[in-house]
C-alpha atoms as a PDB file:
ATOM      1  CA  UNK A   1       0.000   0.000   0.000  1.00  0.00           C
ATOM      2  CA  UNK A   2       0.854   3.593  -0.627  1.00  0.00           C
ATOM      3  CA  UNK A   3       0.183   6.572   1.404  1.00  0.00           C
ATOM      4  CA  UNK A   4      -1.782   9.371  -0.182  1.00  0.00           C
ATOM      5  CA  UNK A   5      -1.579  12.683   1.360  1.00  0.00           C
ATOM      6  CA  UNK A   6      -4.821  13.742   2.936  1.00  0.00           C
ATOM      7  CA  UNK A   7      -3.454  17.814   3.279  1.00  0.00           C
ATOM      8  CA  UNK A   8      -5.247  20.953   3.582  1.00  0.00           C
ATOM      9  CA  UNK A   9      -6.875  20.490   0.273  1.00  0.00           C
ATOM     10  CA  UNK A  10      -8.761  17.199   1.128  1.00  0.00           C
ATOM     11  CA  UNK A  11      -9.926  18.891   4.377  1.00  0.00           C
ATOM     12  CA  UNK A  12     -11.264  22.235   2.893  1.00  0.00           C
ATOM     13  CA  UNK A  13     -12.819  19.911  -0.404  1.00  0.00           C
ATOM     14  CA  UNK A  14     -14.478  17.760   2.889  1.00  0.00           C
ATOM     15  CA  UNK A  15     -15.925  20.173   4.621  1.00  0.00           C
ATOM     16  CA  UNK A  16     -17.325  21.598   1.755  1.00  0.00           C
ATOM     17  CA  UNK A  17     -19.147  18.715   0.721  1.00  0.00           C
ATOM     18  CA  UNK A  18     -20.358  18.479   4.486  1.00  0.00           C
ATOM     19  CA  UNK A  19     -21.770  21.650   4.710  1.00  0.00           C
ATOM     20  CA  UNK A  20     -23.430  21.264   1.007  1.00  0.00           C
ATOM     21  CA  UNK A  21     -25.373  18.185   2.610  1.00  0.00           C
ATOM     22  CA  UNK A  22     -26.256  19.852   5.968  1.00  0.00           C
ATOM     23  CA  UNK A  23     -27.922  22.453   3.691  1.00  0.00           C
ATOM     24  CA  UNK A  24     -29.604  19.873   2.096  1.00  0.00           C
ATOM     25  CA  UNK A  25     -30.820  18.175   5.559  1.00  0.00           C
ATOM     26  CA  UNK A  26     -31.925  21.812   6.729  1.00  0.00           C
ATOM     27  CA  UNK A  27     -34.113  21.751   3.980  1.00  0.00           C
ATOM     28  CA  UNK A  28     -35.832  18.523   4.648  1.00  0.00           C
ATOM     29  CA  UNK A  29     -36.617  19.066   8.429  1.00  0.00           C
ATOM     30  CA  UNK A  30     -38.257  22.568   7.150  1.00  0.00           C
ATOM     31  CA  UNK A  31     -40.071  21.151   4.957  1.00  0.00           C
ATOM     32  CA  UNK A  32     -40.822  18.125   7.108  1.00  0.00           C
ATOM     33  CA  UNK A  33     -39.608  15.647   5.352  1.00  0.00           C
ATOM     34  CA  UNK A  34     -36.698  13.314   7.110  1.00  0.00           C
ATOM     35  CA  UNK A  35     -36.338  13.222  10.837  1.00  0.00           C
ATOM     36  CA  UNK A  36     -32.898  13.936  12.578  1.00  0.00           C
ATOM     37  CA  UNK A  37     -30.513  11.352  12.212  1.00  0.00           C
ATOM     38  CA  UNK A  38     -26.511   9.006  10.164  1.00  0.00           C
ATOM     39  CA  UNK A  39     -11.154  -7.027   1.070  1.00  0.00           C
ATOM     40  CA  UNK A  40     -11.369  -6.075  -2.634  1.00  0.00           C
ATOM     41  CA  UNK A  41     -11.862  -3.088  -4.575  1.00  0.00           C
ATOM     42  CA  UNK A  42     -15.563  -2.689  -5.629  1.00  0.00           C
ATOM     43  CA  UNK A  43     -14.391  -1.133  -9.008  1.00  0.00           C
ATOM     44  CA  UNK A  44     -16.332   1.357 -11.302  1.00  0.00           C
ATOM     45  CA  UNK A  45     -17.672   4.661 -11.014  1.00  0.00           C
ATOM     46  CA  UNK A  46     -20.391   7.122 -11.396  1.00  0.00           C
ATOM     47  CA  UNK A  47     -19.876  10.956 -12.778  1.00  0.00           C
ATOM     48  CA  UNK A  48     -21.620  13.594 -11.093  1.00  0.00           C
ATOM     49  CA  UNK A  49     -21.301  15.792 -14.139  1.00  0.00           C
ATOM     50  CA  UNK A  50     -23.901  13.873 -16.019  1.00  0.00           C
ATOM     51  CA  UNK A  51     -26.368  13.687 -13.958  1.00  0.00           C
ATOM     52  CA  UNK A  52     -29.763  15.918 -14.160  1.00  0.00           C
ATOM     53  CA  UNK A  53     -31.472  18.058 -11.980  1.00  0.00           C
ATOM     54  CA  UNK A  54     -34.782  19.620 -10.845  1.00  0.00           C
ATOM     55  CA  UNK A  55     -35.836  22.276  -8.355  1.00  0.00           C
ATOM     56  CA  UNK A  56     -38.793  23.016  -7.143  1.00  0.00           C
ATOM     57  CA  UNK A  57     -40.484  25.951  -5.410  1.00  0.00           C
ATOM     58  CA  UNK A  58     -44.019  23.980  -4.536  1.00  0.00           C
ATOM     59  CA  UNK A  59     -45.195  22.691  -1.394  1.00  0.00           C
ATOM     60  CA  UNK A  60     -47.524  20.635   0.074  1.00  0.00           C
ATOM     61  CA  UNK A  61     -48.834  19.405  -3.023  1.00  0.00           C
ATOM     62  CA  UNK A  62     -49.733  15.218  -3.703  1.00  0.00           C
ATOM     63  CA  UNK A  63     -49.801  12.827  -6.873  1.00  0.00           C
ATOM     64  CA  UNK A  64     -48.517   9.415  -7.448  1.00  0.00           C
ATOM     65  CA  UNK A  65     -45.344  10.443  -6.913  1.00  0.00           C
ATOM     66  CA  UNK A  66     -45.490  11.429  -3.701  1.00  0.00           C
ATOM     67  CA  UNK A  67     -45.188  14.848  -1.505  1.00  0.00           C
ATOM     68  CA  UNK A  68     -43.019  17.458  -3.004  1.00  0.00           C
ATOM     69  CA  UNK A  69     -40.661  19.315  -0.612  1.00  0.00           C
ATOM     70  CA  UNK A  70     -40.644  23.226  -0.557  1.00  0.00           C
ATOM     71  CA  UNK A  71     -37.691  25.057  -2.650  1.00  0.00           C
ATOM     72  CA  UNK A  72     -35.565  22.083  -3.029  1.00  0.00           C
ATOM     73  CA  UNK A  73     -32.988  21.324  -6.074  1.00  0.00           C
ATOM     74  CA  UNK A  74     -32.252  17.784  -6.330  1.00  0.00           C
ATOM     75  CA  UNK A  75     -29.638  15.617  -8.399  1.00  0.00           C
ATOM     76  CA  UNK A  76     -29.409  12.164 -10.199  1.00  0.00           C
ATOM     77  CA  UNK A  77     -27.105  10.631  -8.043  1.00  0.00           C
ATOM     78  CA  UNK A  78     -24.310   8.804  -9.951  1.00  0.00           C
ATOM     79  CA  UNK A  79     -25.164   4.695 -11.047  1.00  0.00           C
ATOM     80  CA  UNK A  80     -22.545   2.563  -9.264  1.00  0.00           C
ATOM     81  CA  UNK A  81     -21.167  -0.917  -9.311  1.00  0.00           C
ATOM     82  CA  UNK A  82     -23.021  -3.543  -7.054  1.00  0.00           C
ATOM     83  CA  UNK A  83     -19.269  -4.323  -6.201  1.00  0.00           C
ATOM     84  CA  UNK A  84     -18.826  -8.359  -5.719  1.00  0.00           C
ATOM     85  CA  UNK A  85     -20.314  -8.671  -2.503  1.00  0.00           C
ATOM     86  CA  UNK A  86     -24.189  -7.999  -3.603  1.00  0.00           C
ATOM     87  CA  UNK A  87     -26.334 -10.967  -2.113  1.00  0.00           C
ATOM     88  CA  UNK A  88     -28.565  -9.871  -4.823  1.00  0.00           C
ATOM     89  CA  UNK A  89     -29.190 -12.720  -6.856  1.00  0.00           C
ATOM     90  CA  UNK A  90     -26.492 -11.670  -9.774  1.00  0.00           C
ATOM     91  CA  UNK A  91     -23.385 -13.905  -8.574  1.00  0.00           C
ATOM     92  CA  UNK A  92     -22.676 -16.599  -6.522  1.00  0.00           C
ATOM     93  CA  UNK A  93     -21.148 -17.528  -3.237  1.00  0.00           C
ATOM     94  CA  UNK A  94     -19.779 -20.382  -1.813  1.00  0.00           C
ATOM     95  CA  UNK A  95     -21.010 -22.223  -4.924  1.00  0.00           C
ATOM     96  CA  UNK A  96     -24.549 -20.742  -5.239  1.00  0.00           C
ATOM     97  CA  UNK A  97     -26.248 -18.095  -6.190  1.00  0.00           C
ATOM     98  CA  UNK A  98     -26.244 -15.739  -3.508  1.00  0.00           C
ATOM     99  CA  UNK A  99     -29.376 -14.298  -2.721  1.00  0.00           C
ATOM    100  CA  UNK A 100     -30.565 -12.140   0.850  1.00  0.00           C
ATOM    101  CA  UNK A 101     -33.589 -10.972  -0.533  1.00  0.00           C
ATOM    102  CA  UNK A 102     -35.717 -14.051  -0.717  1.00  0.00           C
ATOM    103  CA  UNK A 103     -34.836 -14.873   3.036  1.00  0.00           C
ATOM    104  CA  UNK A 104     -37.817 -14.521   6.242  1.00  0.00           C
ATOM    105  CA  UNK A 105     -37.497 -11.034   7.803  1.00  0.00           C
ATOM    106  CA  UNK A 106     -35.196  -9.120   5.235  1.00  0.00           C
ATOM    107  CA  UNK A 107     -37.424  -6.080   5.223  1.00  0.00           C
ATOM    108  CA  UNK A 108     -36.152  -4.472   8.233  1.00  0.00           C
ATOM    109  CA  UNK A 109     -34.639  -1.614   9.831  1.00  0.00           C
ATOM    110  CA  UNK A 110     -32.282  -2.571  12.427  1.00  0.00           C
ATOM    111  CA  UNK A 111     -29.746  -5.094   9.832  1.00  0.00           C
ATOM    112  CA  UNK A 112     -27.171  -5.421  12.376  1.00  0.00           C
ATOM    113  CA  UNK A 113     -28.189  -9.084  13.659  1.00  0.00           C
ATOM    114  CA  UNK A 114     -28.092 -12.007  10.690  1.00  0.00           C
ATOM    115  CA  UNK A 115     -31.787 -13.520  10.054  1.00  0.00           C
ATOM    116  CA  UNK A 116     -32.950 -16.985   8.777  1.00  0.00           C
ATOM    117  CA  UNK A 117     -31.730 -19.189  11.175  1.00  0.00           C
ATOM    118  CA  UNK A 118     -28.077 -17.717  11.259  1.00  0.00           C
ATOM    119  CA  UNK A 119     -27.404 -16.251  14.982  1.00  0.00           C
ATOM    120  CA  UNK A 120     -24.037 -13.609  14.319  1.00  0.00           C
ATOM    121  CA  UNK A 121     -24.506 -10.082  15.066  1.00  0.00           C
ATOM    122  CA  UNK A 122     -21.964  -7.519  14.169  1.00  0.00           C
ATOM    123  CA  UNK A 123     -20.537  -5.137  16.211  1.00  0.00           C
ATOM    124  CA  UNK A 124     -18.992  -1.921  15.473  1.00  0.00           C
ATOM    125  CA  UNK A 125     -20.280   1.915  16.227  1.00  0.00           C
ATOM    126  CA  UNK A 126     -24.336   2.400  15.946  1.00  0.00           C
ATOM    127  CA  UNK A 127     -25.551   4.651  12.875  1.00  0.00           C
ATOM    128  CA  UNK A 128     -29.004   5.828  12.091  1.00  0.00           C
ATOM    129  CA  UNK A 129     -29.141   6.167   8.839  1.00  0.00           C
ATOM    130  CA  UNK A 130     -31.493   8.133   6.836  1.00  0.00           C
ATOM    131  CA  UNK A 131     -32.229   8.313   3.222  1.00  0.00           C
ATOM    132  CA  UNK A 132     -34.766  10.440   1.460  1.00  0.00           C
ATOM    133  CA  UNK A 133     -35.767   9.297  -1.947  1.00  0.00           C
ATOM    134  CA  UNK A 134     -36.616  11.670  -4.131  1.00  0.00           C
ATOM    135  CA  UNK A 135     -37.698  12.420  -8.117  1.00  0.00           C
ATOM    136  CA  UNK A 136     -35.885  14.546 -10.589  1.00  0.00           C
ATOM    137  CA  UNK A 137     -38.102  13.807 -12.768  1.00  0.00           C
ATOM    138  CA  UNK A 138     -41.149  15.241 -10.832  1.00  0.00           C
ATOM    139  CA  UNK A 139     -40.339  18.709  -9.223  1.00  0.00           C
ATOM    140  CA  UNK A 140     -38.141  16.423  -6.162  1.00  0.00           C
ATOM    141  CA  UNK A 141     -41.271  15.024  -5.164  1.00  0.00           C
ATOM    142  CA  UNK A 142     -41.082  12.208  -2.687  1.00  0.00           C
ATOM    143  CA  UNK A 143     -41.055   8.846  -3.601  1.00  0.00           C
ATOM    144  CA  UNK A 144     -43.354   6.670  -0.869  1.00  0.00           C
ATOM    145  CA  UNK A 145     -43.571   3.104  -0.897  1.00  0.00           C
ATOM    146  CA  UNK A 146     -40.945   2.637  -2.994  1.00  0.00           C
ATOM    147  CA  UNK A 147     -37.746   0.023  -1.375  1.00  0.00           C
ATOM    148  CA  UNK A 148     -34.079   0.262  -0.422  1.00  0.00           C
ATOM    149  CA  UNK A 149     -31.906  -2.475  -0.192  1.00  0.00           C
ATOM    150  CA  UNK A 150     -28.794  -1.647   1.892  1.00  0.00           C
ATOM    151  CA  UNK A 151     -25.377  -3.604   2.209  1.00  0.00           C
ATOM    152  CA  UNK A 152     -22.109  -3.146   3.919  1.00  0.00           C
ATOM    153  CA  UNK A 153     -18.701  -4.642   5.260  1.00  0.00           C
ATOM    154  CA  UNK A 154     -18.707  -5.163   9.013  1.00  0.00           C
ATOM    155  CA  UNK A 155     -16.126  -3.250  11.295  1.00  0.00           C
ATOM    156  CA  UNK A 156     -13.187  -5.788  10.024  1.00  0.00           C
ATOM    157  CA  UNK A 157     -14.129  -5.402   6.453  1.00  0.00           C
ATOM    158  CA  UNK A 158     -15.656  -8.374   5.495  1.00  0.00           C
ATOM    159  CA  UNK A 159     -19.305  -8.878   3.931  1.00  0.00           C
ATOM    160  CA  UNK A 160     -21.602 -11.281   4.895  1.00  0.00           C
ATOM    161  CA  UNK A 161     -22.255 -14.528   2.803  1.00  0.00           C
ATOM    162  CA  UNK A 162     -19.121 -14.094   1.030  1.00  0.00           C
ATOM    163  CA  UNK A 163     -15.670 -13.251   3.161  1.00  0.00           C
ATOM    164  CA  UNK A 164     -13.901 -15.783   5.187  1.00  0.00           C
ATOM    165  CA  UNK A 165     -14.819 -16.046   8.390  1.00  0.00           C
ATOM    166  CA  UNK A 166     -18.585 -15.004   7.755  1.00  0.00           C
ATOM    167  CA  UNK A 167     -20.144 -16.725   4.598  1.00  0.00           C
ATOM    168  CA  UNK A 168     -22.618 -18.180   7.013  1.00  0.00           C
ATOM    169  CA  UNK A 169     -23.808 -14.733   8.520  1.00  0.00           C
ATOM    170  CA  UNK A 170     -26.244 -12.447   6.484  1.00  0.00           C
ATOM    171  CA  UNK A 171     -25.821  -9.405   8.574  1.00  0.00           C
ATOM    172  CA  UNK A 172     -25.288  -5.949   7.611  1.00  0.00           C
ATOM    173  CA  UNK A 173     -28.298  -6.644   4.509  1.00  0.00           C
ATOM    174  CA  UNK A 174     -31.880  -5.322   4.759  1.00  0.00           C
ATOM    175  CA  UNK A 175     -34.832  -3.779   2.912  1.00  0.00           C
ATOM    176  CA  UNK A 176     -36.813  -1.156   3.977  1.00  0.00           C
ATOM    177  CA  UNK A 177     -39.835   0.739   2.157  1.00  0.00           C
ATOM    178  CA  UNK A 178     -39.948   4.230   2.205  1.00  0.00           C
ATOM    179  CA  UNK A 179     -42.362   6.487   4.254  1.00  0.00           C
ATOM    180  CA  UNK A 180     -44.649   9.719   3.412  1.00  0.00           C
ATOM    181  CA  UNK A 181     -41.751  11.567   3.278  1.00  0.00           C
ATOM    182  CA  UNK A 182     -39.553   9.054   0.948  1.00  0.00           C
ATOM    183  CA  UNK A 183     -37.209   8.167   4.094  1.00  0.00           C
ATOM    184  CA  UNK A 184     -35.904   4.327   4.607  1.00  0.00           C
ATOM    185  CA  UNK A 185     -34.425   4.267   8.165  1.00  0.00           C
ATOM    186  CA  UNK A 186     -31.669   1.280   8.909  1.00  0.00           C
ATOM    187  CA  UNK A 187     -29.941   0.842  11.886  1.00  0.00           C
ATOM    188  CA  UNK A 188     -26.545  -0.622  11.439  1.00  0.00           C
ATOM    189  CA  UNK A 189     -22.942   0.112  12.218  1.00  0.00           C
ATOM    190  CA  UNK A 190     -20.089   2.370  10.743  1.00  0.00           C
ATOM    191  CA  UNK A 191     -18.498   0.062   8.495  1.00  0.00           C
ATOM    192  CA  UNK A 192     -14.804  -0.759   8.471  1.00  0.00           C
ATOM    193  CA  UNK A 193     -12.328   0.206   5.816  1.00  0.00           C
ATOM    194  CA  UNK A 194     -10.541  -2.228   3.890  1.00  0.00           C
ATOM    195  CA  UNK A 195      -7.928  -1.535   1.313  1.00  0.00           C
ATOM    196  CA  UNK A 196      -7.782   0.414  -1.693  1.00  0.00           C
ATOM    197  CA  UNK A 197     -11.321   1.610  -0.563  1.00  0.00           C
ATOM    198  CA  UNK A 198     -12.786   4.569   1.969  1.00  0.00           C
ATOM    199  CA  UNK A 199     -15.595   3.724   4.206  1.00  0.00           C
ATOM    200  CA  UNK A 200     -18.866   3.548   2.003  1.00  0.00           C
ATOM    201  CA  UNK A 201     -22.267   1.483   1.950  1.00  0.00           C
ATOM    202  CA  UNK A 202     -24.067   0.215  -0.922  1.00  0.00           C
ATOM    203  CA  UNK A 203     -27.752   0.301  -2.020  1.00  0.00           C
ATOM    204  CA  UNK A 204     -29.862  -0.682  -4.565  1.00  0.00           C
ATOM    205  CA  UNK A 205     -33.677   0.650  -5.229  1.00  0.00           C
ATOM    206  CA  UNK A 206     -36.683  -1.477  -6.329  1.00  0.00           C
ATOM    207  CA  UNK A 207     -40.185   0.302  -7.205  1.00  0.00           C
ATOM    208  CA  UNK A 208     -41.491  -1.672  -3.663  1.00  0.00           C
ATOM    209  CA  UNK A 209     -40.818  -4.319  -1.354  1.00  0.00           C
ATOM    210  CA  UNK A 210     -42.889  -6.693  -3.885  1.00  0.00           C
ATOM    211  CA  UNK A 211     -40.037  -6.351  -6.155  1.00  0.00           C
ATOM    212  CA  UNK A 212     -36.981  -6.398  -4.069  1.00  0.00           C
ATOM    213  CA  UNK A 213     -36.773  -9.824  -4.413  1.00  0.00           C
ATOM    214  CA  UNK A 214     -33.660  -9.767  -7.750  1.00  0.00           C
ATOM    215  CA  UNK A 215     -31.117  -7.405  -8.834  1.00  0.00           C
ATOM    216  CA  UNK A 216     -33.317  -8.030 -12.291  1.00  0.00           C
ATOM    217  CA  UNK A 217     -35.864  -5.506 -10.746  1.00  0.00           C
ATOM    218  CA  UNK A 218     -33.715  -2.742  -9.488  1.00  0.00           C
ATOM    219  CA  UNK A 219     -34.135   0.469 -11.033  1.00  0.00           C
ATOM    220  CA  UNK A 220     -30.755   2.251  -9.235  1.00  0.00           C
ATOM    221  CA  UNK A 221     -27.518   1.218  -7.731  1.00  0.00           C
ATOM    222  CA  UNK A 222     -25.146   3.285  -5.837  1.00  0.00           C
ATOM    223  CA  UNK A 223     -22.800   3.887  -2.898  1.00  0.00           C
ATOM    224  CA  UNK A 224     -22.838   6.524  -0.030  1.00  0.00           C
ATOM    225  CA  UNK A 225     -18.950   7.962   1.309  1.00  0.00           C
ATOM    226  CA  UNK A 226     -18.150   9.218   4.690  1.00  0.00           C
ATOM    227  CA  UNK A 227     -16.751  12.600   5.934  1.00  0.00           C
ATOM    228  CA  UNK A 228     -13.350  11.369   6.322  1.00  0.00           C
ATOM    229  CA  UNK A 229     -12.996  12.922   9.846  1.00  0.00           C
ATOM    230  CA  UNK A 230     -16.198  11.241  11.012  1.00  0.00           C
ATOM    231  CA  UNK A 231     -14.605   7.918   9.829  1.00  0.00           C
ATOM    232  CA  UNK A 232     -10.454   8.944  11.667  1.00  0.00           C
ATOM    233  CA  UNK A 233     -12.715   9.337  14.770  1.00  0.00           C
ATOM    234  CA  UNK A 234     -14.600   5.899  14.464  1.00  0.00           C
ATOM    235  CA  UNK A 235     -11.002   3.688  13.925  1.00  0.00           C
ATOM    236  CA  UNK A 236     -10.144   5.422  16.670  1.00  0.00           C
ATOM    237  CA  UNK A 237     -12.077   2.873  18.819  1.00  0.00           C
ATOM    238  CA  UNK A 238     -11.104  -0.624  19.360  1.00  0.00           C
ATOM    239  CA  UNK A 239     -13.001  -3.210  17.162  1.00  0.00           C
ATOM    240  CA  UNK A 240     -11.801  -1.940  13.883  1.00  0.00           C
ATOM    241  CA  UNK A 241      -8.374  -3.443  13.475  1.00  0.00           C
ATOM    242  CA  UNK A 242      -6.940  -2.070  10.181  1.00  0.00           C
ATOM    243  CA  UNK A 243      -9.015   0.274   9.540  1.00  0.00           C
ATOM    244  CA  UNK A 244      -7.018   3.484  10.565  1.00  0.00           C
ATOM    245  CA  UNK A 245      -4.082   2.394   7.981  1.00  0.00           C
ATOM    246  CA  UNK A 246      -6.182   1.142   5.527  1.00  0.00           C
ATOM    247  CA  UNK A 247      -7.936   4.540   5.795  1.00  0.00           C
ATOM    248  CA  UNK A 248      -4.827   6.628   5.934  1.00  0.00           C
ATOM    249  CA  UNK A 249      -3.262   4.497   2.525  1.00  0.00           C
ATOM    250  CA  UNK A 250      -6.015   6.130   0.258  1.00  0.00           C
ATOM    251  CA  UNK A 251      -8.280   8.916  -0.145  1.00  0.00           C
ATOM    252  CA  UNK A 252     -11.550  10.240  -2.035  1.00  0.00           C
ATOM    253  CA  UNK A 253      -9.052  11.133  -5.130  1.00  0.00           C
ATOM    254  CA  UNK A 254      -7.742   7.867  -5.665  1.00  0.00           C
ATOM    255  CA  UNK A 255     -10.801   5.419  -4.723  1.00  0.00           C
ATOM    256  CA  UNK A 256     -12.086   4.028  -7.570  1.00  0.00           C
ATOM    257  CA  UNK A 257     -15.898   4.847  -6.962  1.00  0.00           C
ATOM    258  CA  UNK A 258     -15.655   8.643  -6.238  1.00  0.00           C
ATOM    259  CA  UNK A 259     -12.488  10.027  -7.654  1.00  0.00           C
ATOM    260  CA  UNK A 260     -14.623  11.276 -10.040  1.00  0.00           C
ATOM    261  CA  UNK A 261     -17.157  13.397  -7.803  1.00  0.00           C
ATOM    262  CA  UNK A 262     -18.908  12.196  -4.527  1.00  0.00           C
ATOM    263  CA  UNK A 263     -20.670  15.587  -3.746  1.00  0.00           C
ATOM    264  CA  UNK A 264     -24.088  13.931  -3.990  1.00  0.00           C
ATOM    265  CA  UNK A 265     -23.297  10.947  -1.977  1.00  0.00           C
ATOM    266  CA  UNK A 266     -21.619  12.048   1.197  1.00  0.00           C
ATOM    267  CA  UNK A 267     -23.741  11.179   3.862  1.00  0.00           C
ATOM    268  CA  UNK A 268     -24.124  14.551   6.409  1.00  0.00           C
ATOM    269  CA  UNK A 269     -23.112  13.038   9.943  1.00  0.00           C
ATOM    270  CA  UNK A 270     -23.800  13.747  13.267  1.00  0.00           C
ATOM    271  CA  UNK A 271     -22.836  12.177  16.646  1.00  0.00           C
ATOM    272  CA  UNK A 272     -19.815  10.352  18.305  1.00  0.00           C
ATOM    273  CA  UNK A 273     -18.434   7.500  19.463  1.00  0.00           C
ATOM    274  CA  UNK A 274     -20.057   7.098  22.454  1.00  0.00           C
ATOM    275  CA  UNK A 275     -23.534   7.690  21.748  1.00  0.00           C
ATOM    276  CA  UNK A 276     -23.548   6.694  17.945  1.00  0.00           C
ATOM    277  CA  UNK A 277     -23.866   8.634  15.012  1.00  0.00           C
ATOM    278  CA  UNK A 278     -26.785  10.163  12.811  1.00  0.00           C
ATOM    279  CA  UNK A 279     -26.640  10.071   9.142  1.00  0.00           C
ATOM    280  CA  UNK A 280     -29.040  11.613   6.141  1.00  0.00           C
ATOM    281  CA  UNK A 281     -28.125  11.354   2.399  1.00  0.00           C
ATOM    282  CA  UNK A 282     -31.176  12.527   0.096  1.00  0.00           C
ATOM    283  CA  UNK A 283     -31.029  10.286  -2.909  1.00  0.00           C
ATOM    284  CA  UNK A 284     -32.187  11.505  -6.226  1.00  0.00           C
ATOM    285  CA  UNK A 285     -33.815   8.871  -8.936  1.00  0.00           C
ATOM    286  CA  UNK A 286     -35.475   9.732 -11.969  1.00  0.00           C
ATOM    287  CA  UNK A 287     -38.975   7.683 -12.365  1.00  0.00           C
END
């Protein structure tokens, strides 16, 4: 591994792109939308340049899209790999096809615990996270009932059904439907950082729960990044062996997801250590 210097630069380009997002949660608690809240490579990217965008100065106002927000501009946010770790249905592990979403209980919030018979739980730092699903294509308007499937590496880096040591744990994988406001609410852990890679999550939407059953019905993948203080502070806490020099050995410039732009999928963070951490990332689809 190489180290990468994260210099004044990095910082000031950070806390940029955190106070761009804390706008953007300012605007949904005004407008009463979302409540308060937070290996290998994966390969591919995204580009933030192409993607469209819609504002809207309406409120209040209902269709089959949803509630729209009031003065809100909202982006596309950048199509992603599924990285090889998707539990999807698309690939295989251990053998088989490898697939979360038909199992008993998926659709929940709280994915920390593995379902289906398997007993593991992973433990790391809490996060609530937040994400409000929205449509470019309709003024921002919020998408209800639509679903979320969200999947991460535990606190040493490894996914569930597929890295050594954890193949028969589903953990860190669930599906949750979005409310009135277009907000899916998990409640997981910060997830470790292994290398060539900064601390992200993945997530795939499906038009509802009824669907989220194959990566054949998605209609968006994507991945949400991490302020990289928020993330120094978390490997500063036992449990996360690695993490701090894996973290330290690359950077937002040279990961292979958001090198090239990341401004609509840093999460805005709250919180600490000890009591956990809140998380909100708005999430832009066109439908």
């Amino acid at each position: 591994m190489h180290d990468h210097d994260h210099g004044l630069a990095a910082d000031l380009e950070a806390l940029i792109q955190q106070a761009a997002n804390r706008r953007r949660a300012l605007r949904w608690l005004v407008a009463g939308g979302a409540a308060s809240v937070g290996l290998a490579a994966c390969g591919g990217g995204g580009d933030d340049s192409t993607s469209s965008t819609s504002t809207s100065t309406s409120s209040g106002s209902t269709g089959s899209t949803g509630t729209t927000t009031t003065s809100t501009t909202c982006s596309v946010i950048p199509e992603e790999t599924q990285g090889p770790y998707p539990g999807d249905g698309s690939n295989t592990s251990n053998g088989s096809t490898s697939n979360v979403l038909l199992l008993s209980g998926i659709v929940r919030s709280d994915i920390r615990s593995s379902i289906a018979g398997a007993s593991g739980t992973a433990s790391g730092v809490p996060v609530t996270l937040k994400m409000q699903l929205v449509n470019t294509n309709a003024s921002c308007a919020s998408l209800e009932g639509y679903a979320i499937y969200l999947w991460h590496c535990d606190a040493l880096g490894r996914y569930s059904l597929y890295s050594s040591g954890v193949t028969a744990q589903n953990y860190l994988r669930g599906v949750q439907a979005t409310d009135s406001s277009g907000v899916a609410t998990f409640v997981t852990i910060f997830p470790g950082c292994y290398s060539g890679r900064v601390p992200h999550m993945h997530f795939e939407v499906y038009r509802s729960t009824t669907t989220a059953t194959s990566f054949s019905n998605k209609l968006k993948t994507s991945q949400i990044a991490f302020p990289t203080a928020i993330s120094s502070a978390v490997y500063a806490t036992s449990g996360y062996t690695g993490s701090a020099a894996n973290l330290a050995a690359t950077s937002f410039s040279t990961d292979g997801i958001f090198s090239d732009g990341y401004s609509t999928q840093l999460a805005t963070v709250t919180g600490n250590t000890t009591d956990g951490y809140s998380a909100t990332l708005e999430v832009g689809i066109s439908v």
